[in-house]
N, C-alpha and C. Protein backbone atom coordinates (compact mmCIF):
# COMPACT_ATOMS: atom_id res chain seq x y z
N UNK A 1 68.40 13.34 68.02
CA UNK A 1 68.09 12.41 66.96
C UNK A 1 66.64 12.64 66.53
N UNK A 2 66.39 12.33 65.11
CA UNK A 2 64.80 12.71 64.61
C UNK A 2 63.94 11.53 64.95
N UNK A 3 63.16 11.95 64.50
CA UNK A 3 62.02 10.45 64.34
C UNK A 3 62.24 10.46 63.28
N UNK A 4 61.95 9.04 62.75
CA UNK A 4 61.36 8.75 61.62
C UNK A 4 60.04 8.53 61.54
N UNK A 5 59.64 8.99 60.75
CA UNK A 5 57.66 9.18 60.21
C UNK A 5 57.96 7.87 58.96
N UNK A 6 57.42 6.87 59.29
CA UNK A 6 56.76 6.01 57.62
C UNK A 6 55.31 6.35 57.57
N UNK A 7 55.33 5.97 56.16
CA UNK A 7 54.14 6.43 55.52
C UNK A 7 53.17 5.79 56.24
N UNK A 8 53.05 4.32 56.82
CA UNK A 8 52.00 3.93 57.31
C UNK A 8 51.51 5.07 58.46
N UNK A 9 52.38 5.56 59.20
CA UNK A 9 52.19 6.15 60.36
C UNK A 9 51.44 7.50 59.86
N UNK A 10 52.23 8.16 58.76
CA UNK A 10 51.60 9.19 58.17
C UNK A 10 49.61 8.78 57.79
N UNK A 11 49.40 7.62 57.27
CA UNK A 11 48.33 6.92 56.26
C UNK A 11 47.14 7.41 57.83
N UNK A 12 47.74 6.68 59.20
CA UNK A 12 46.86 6.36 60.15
C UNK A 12 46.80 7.46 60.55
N UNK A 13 47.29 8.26 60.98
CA UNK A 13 46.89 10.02 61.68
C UNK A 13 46.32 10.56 60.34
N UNK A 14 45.79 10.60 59.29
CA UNK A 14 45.47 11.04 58.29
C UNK A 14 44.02 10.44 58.17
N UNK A 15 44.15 9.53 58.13
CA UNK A 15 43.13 8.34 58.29
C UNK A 15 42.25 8.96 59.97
N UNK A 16 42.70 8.84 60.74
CA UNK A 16 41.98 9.12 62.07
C UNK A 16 41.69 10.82 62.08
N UNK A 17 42.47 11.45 61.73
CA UNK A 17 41.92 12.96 61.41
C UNK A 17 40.65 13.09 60.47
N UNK A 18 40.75 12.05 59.47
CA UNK A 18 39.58 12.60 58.52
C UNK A 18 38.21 11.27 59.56
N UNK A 19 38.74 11.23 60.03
CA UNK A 19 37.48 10.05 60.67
C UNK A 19 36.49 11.13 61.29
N UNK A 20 37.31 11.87 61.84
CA UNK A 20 36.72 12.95 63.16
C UNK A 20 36.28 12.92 64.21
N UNK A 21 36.86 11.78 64.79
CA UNK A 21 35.79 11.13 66.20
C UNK A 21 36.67 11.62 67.38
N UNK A 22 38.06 12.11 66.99
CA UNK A 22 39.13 12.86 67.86
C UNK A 22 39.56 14.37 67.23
N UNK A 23 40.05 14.93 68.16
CA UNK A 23 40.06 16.34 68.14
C UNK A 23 41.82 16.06 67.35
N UNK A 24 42.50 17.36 66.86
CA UNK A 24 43.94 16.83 66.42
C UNK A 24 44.17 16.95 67.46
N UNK A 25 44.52 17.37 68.64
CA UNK A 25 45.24 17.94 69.82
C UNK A 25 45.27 16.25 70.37
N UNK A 26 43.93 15.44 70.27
CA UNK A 26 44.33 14.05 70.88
C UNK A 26 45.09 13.47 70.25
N UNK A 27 44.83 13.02 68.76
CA UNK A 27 45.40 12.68 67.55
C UNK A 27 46.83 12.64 67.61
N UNK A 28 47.72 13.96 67.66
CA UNK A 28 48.48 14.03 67.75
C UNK A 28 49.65 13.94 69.24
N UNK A 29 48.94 13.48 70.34
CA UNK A 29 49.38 12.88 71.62
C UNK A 29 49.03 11.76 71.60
N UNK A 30 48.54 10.85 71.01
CA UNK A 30 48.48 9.61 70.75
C UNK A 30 49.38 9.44 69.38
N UNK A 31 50.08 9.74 68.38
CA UNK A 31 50.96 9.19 67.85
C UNK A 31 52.32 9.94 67.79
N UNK A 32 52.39 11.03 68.86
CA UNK A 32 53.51 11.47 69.30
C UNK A 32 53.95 12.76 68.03
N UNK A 33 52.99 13.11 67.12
CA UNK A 33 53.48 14.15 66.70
C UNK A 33 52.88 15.71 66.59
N UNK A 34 53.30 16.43 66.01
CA UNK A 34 52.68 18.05 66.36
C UNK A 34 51.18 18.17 65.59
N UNK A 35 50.44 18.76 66.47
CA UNK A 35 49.09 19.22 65.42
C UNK A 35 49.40 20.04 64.13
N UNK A 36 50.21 20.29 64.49
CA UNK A 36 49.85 21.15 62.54
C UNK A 36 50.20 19.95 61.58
N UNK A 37 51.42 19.21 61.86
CA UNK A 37 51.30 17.49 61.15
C UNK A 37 50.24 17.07 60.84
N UNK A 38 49.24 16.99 61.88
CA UNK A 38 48.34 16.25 61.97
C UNK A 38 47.14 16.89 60.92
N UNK A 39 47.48 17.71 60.82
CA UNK A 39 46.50 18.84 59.83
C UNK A 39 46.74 18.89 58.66
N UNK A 40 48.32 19.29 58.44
CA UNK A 40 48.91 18.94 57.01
C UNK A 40 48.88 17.63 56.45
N UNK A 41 48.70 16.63 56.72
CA UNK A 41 48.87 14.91 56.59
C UNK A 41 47.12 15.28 56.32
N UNK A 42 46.29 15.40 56.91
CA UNK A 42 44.87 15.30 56.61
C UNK A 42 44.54 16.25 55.34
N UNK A 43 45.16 17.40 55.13
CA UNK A 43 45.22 18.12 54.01
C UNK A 43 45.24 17.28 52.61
N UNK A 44 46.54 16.68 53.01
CA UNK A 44 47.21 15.81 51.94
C UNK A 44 46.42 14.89 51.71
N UNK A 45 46.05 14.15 52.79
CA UNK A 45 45.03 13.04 52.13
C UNK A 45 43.64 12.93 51.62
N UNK A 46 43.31 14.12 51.81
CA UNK A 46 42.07 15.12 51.23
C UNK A 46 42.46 15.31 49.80
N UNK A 47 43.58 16.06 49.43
CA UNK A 47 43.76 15.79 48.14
C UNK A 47 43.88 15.08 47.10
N UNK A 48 44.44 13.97 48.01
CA UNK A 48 45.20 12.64 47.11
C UNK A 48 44.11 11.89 46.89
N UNK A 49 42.71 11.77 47.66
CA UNK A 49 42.09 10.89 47.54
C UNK A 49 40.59 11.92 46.27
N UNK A 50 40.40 13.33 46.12
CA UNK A 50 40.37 13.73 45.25
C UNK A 50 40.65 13.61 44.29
N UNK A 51 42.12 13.60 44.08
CA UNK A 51 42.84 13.45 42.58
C UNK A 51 42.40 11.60 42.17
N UNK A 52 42.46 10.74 43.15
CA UNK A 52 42.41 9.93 42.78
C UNK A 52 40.80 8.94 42.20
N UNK A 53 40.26 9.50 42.40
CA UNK A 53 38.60 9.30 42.57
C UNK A 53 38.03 10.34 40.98
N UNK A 54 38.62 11.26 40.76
CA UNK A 54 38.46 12.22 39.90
C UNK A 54 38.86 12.08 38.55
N UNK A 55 40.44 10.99 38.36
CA UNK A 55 41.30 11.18 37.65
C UNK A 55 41.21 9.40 36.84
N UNK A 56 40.57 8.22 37.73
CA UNK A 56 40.39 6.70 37.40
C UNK A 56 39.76 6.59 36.44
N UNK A 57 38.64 6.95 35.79
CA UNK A 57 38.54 6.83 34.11
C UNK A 57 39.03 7.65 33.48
N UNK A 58 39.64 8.81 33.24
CA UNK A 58 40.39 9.40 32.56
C UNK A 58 41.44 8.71 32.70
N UNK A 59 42.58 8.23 33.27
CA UNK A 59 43.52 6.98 33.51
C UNK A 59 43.55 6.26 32.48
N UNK A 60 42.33 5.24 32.67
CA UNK A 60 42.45 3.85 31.99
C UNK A 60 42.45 4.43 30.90
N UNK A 61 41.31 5.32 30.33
CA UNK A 61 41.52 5.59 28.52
C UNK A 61 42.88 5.99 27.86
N UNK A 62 43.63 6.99 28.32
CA UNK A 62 44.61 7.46 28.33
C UNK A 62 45.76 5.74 28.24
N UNK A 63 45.90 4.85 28.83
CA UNK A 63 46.95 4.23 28.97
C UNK A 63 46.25 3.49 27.66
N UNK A 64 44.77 2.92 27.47
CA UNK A 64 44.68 2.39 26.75
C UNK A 64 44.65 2.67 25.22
N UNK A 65 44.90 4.66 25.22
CA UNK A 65 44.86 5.31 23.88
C UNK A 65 46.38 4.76 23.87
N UNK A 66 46.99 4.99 24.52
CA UNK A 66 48.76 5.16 24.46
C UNK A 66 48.78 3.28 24.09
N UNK A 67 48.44 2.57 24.50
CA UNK A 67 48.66 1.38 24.09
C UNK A 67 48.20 1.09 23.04
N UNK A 68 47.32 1.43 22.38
CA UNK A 68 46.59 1.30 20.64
C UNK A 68 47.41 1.67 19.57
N UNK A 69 47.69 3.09 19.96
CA UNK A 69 48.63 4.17 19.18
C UNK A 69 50.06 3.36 19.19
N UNK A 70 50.88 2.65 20.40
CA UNK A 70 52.38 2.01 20.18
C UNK A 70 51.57 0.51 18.93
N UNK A 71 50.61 -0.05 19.10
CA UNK A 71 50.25 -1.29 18.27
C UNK A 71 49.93 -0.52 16.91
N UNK A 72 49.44 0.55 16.44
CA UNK A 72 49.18 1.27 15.39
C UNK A 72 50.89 0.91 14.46
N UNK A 73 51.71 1.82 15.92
CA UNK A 73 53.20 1.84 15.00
C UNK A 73 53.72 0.65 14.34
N UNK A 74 53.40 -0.24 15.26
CA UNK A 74 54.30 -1.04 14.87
C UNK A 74 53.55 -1.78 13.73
N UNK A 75 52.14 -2.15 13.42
CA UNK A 75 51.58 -2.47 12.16
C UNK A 75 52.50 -1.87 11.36
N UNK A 76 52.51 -0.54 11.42
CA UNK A 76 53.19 0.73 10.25
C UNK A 76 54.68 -0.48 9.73
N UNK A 77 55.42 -0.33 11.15
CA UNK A 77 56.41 -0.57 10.83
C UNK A 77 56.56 -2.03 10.13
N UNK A 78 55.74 -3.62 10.81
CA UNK A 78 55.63 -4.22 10.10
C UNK A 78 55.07 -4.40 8.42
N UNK A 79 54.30 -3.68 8.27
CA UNK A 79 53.77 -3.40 6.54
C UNK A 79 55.13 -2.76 6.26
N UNK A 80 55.40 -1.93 6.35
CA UNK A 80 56.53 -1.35 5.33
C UNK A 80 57.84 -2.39 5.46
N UNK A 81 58.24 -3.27 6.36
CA UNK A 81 58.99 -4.37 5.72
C UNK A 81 59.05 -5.41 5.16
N UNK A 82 57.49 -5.54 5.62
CA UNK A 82 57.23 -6.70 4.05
C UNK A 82 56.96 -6.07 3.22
N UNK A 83 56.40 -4.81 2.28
CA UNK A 83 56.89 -4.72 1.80
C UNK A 83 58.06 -4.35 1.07
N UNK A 84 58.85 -3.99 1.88
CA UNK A 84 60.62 -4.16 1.12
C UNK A 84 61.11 -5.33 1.12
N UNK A 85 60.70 -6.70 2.36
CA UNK A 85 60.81 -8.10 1.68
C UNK A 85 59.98 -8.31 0.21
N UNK A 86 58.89 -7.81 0.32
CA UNK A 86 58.72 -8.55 -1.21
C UNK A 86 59.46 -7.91 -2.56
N UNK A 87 59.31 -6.42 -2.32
CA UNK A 87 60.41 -6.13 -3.37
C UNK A 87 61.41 -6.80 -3.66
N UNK A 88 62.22 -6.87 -2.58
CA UNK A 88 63.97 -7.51 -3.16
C UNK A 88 63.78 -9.22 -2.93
N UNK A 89 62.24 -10.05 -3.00
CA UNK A 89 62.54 -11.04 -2.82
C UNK A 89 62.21 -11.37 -4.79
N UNK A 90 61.69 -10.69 -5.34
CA UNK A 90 61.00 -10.64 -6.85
C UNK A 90 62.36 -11.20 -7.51
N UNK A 91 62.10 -12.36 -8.48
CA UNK A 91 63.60 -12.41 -8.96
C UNK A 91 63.89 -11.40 -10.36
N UNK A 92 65.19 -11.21 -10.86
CA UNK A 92 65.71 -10.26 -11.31
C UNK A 92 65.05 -10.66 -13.04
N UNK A 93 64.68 -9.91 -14.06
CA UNK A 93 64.08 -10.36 -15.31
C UNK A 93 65.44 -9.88 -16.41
């Protein structure tokens, strides 16, 4: 039967690898899994916390261009049906 790894478990050997106050060889006999895990999981969270630190104002502008641009449309779309309400509301001469 496997283990199951959750992410918390993944978060804390990742977390305690990048701390550095233990070697992986302990690291990984204290949460029961293989050193190269323990290496790859610290890899990963080396990256993720890169991308994420790197990428937080470029983020917000981006969601908040994309949110301007959907309120742009829909002005569009509201003006162009009033005016085709006011056209066909004009009475007939």
């Amino acid at each position: 039967m496997r283990k199951t790894i959750t992410a918390q478990l993944k978060a804390a050997v990742a977390l305690e690898a990048l701390k550095g106050e233990k070697t992986q060889a302990q690291i990984a006999s204290e949460y029961e899994v293989h050193p190269n895990q323990v290496s790859a999981w610290k890899q990963e969270a080396q990256a993720v916390l890169v991308e994420a630190f790197s990428k937080k104002r470029g983020r917000k502008a981006r969601e908040n261009g994309a949110g301007e641009q959907a309120l742009y449309e829909q002005i569009g779309r509201l003006q162009m049906e009033l005016d085709w309400l006011k056209k066909k509301s004009k009475p007939y001469l």
